[in-house]
Structures are given as C-alpha cells and as structure tokens.
C-alpha atoms as a PDB file:
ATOM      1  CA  UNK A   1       4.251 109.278 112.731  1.00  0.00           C
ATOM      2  CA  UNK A   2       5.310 109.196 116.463  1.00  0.00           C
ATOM      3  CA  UNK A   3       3.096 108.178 119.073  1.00  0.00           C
ATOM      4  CA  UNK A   4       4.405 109.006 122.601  1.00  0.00           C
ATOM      5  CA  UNK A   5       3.290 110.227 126.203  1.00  0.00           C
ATOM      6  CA  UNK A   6       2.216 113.492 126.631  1.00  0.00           C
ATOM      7  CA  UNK A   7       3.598 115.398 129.218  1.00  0.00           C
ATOM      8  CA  UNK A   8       2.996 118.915 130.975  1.00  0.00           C
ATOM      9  CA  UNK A   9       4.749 120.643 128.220  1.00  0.00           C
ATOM     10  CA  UNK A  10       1.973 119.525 125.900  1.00  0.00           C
ATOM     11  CA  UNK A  11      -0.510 121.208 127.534  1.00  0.00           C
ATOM     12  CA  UNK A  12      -1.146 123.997 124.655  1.00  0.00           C
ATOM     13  CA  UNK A  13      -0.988 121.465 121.877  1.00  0.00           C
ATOM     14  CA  UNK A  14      -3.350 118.773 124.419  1.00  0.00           C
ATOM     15  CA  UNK A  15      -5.932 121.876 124.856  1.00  0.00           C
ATOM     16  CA  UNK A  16      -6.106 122.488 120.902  1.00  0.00           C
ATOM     17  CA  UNK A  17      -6.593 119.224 120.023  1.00  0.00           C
ATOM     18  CA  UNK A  18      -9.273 118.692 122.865  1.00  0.00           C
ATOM     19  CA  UNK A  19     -10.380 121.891 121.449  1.00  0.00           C
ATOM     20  CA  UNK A  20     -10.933 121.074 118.072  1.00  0.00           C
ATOM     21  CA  UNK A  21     -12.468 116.892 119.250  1.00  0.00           C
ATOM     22  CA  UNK A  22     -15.243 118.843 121.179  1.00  0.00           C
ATOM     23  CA  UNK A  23     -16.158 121.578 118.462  1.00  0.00           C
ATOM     24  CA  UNK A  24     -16.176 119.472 115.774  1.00  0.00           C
ATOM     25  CA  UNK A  25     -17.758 116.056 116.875  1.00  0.00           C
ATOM     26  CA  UNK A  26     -19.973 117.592 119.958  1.00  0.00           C
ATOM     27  CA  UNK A  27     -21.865 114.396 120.058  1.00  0.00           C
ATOM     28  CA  UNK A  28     -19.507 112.471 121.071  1.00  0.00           C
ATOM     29  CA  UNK A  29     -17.990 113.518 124.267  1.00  0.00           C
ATOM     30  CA  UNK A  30     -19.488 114.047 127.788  1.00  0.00           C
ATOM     31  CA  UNK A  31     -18.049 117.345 128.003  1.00  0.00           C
ATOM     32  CA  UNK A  32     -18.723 120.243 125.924  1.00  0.00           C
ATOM     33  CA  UNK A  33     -16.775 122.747 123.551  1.00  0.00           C
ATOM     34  CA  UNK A  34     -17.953 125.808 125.795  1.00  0.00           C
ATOM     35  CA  UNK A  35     -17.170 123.927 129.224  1.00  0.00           C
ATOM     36  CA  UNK A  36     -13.320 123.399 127.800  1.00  0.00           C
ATOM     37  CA  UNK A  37     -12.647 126.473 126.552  1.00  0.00           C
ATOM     38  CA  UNK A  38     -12.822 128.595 129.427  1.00  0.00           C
ATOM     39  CA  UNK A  39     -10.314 126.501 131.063  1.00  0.00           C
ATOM     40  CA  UNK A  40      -6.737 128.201 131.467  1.00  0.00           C
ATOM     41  CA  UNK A  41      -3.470 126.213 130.216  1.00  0.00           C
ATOM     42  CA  UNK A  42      -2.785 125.511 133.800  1.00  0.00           C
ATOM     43  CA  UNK A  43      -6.188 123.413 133.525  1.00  0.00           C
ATOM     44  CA  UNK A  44      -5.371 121.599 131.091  1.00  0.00           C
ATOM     45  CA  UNK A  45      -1.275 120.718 132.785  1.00  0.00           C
ATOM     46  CA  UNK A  46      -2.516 119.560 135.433  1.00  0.00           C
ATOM     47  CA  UNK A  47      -4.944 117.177 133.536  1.00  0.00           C
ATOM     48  CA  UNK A  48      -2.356 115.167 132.346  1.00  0.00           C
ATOM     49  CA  UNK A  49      -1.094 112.588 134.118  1.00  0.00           C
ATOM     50  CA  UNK A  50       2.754 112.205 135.422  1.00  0.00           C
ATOM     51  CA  UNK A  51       2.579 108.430 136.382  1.00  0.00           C
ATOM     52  CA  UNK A  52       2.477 104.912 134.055  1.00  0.00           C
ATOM     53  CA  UNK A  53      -0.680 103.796 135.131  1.00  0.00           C
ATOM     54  CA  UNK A  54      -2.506 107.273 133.821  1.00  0.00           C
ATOM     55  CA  UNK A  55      -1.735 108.972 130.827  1.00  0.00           C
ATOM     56  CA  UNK A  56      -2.359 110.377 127.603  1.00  0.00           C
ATOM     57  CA  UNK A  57      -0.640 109.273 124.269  1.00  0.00           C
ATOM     58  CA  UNK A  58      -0.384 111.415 121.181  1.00  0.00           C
ATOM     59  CA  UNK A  59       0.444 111.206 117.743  1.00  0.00           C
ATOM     60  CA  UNK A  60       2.485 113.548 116.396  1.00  0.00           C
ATOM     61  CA  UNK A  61       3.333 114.091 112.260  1.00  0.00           C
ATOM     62  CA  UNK A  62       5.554 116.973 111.721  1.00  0.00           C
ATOM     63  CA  UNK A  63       5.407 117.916 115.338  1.00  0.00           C
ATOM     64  CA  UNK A  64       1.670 118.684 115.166  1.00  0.00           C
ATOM     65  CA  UNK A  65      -0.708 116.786 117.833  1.00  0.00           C
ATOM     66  CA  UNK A  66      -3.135 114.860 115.113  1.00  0.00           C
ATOM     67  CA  UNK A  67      -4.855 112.422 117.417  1.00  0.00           C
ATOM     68  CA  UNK A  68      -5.238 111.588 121.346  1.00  0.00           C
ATOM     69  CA  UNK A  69      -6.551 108.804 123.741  1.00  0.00           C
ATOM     70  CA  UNK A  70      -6.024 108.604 127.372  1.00  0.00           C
ATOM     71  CA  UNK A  71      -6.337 105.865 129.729  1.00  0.00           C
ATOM     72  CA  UNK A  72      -7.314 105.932 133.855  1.00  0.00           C
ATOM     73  CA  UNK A  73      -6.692 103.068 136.290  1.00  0.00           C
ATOM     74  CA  UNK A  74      -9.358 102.845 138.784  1.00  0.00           C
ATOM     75  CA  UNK A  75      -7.385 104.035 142.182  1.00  0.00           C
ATOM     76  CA  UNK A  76      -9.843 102.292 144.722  1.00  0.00           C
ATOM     77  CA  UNK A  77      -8.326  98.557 145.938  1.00  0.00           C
ATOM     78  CA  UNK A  78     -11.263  96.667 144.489  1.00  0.00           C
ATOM     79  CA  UNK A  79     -11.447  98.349 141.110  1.00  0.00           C
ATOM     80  CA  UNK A  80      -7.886  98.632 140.192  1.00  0.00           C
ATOM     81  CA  UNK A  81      -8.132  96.095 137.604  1.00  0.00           C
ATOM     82  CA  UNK A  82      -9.696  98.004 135.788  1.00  0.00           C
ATOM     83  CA  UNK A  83      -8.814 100.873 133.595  1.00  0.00           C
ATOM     84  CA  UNK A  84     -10.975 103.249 131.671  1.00  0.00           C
ATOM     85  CA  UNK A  85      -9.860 104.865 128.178  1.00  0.00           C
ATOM     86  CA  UNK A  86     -11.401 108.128 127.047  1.00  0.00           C
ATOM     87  CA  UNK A  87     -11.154 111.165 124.983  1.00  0.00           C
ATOM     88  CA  UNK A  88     -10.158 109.152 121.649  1.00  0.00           C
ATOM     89  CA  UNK A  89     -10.018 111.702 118.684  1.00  0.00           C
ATOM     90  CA  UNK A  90      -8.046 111.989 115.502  1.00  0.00           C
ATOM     91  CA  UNK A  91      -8.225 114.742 112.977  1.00  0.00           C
ATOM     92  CA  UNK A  92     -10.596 114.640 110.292  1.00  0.00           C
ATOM     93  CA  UNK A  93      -8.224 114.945 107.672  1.00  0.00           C
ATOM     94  CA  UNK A  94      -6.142 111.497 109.205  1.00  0.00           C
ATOM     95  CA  UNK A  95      -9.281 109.117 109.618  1.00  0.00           C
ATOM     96  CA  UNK A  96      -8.889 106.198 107.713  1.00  0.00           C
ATOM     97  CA  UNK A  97      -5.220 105.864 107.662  1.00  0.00           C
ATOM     98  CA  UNK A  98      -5.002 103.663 110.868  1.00  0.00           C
ATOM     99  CA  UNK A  99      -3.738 106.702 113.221  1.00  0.00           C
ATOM    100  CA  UNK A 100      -6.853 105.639 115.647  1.00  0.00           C
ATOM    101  CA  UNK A 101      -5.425 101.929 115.598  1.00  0.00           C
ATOM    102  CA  UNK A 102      -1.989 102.980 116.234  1.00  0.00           C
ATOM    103  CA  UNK A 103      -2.666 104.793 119.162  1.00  0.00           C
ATOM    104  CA  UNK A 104      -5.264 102.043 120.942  1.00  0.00           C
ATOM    105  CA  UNK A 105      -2.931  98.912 119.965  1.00  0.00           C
ATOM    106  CA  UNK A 106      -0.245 101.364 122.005  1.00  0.00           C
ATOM    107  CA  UNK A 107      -2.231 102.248 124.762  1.00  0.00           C
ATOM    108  CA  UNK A 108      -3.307  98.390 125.133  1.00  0.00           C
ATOM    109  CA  UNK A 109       0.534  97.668 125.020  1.00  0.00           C
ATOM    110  CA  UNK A 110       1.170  99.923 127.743  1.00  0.00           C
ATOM    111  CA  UNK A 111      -1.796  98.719 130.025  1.00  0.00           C
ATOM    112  CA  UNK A 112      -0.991  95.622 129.837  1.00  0.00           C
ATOM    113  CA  UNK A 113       2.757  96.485 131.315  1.00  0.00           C
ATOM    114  CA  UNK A 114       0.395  97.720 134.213  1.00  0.00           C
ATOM    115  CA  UNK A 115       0.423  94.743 136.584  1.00  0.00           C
ATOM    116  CA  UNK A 116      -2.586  95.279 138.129  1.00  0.00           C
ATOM    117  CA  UNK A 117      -4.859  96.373 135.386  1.00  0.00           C
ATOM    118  CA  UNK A 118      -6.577  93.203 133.620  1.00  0.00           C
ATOM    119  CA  UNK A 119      -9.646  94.709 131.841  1.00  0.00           C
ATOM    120  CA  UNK A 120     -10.020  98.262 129.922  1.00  0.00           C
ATOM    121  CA  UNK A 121     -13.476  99.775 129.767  1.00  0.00           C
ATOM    122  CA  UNK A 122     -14.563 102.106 127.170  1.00  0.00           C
ATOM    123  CA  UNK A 123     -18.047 104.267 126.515  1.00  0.00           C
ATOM    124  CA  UNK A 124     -18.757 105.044 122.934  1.00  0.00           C
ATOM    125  CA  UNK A 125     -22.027 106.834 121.769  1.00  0.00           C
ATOM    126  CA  UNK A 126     -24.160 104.342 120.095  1.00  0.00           C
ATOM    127  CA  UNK A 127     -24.595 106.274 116.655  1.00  0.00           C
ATOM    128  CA  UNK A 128     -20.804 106.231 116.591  1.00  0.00           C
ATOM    129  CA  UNK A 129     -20.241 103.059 114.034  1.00  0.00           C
ATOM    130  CA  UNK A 130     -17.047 104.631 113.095  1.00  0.00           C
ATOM    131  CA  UNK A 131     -15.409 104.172 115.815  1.00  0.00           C
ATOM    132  CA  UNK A 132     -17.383 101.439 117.263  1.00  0.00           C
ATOM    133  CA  UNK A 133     -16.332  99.005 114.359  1.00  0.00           C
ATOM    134  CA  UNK A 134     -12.421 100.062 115.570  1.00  0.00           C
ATOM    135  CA  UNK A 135     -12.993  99.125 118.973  1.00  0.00           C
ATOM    136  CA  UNK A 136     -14.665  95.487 117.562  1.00  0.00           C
ATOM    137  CA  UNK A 137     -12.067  95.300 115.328  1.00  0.00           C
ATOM    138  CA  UNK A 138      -9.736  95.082 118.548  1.00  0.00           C
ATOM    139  CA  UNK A 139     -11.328  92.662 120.281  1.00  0.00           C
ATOM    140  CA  UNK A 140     -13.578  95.027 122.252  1.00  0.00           C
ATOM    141  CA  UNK A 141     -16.447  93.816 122.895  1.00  0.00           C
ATOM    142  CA  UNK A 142     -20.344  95.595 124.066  1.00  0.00           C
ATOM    143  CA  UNK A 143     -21.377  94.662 127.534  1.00  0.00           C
ATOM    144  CA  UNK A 144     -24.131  96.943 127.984  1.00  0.00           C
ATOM    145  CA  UNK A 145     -26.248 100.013 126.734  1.00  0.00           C
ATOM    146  CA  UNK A 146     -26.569 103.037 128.945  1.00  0.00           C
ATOM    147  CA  UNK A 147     -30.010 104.417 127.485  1.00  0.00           C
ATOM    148  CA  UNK A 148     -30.413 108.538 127.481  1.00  0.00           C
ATOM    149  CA  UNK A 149     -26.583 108.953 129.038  1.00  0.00           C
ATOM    150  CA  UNK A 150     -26.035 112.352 127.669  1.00  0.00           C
ATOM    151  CA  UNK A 151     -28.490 114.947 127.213  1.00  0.00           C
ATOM    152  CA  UNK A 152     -27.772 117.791 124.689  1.00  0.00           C
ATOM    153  CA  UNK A 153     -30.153 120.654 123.289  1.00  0.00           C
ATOM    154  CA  UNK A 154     -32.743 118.347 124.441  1.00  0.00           C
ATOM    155  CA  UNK A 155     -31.624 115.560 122.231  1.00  0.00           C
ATOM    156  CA  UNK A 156     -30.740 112.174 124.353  1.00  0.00           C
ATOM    157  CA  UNK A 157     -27.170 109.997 123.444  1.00  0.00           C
ATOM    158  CA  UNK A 158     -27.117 106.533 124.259  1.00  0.00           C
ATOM    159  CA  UNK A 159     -23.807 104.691 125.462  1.00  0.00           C
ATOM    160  CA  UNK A 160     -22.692 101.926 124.570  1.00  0.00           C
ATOM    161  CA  UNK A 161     -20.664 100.411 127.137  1.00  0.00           C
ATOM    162  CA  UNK A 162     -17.329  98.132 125.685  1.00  0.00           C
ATOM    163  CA  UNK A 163     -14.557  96.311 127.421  1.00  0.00           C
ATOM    164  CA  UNK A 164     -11.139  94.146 126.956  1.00  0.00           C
ATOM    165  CA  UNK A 165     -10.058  91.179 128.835  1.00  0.00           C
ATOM    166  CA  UNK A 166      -6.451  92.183 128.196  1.00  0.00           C
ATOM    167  CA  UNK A 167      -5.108  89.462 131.131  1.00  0.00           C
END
C-alpha cells in the first residue's frame, strides 16, 4: 500500500476514482455522478492542487488508485487556520482494512506540517455511521448539524458538521 500526493499526471486515475465515489455512494457527496462526468481530463488536472497546503493523497495497491481524501486551507487572512478535508472515498472491496485510516492519519500528518493551519473541518452526511465512527475514532469531534443541506430526488441529507484541534 502506498499513500502519496497526487499530482497532474493522476488526473485519469483521480477522475475514475471520483467517478466510481459519486456513482456508487450518491448520497454522500455534494456533487453528483452526472455533474462529474461531463467534465474533460483537463477538469479534473487542474483540480488538483500543486502546493503543500492543498492537495489530494491517494492510495495506491498495485498501481491502482483504491481510495482518496483531499484537504483545502482556507486562503482568506482570518480563516487560514483552518483547513477543510473532502471527497474521502475508498473502494468497496478495501473497507474495513484500515485504508480510510491510513490516508486521514496522513493527511493530519501533513496539515499539521502546515504552520498556519490549527483546526481541520469536515462535513459528513448524518446517516453515514460508517464513516462517522472513523472520524470519532480520530479524535474528530461533531460541532453542529446542518439540517436539509443537500437536496436529492426530493429527498433532504443532513450534515453533520466535525472538526480537529490539531494545534
């Protein structure tokens, strides 16, 4: 297993895997499997970051992408303490073997080599207990609810809204 930054000769490998998160767990992302697939591979290079304080690691067995997360510093002066982790997915088939812990306790690693950054924020749809006891298990912990956050097919998603004190 090698987790490592992605870089703009991922993009085709970054744009399956994105793929595949949307398609086959639609609940769980603010985006949609029909709004991603449209976009060209260009898209998706330029949608991952080139600098430390923004990126996106993957896991890789036998050179195949099996699981993402990507992390966002807050660019404005005031908020740049913050940092924002999204689009966490690993492959069915890998759940359970610690692949999703792997990649968060590296992406908390690197974040905390951020000097600025002192607190990573995190949205997770509340039906998600999965994924939601991984976070916990981390040290995450719930700081609010954001009720009827994502509307799909006329069916509401609530968020529940997490964060780490990681200085």
């Amino acid at each position: 297993m090698i987790i490592r930054k992605l870089t703009k000769y991922d993009a085709e490998d970054y744009r399956q895997i994105r793929l595949e998160a949307l398609y086959k767990n639609p609940d769980s992302f603010g985006t949609t499997y029909h709004e991603e697939e449209i976009k060209t591979i260009e898209q998706f290079r330029d949608r991952i970051p080139v600098d430390n304080n923004n990126f996106i690691l993957g896991c890789s067995e036998d050179k195949e992408l099996i699981g993402i997360v990507a992390l966002q510093q807050e660019s404005r002066i005031k908020l740049r303490h913050k940092a924002y982790i999204s689009s966490m997915y690993v492959q069915q088939e890998y759940r359970g073997k610690g692949i999703g812990k792997l990649l968060l306790n590296e992406l908390i690693e690197r974040a905390k080599a951020i000097n600025e950054v002192e607190i990573l924020l995190l949205d997770i749809v509340k039906s998600n207990f999965l994924a939601k006891q991984l976070y916990l298990s981390l040290g995450f912990q719930i700081y609010g609810i954001e009720k009827m956050a994502y509307k799909f097919n006329n069916q509401y998603f609530d968020l529940e809204l997490m964060g780490l004190q990681i200085k």
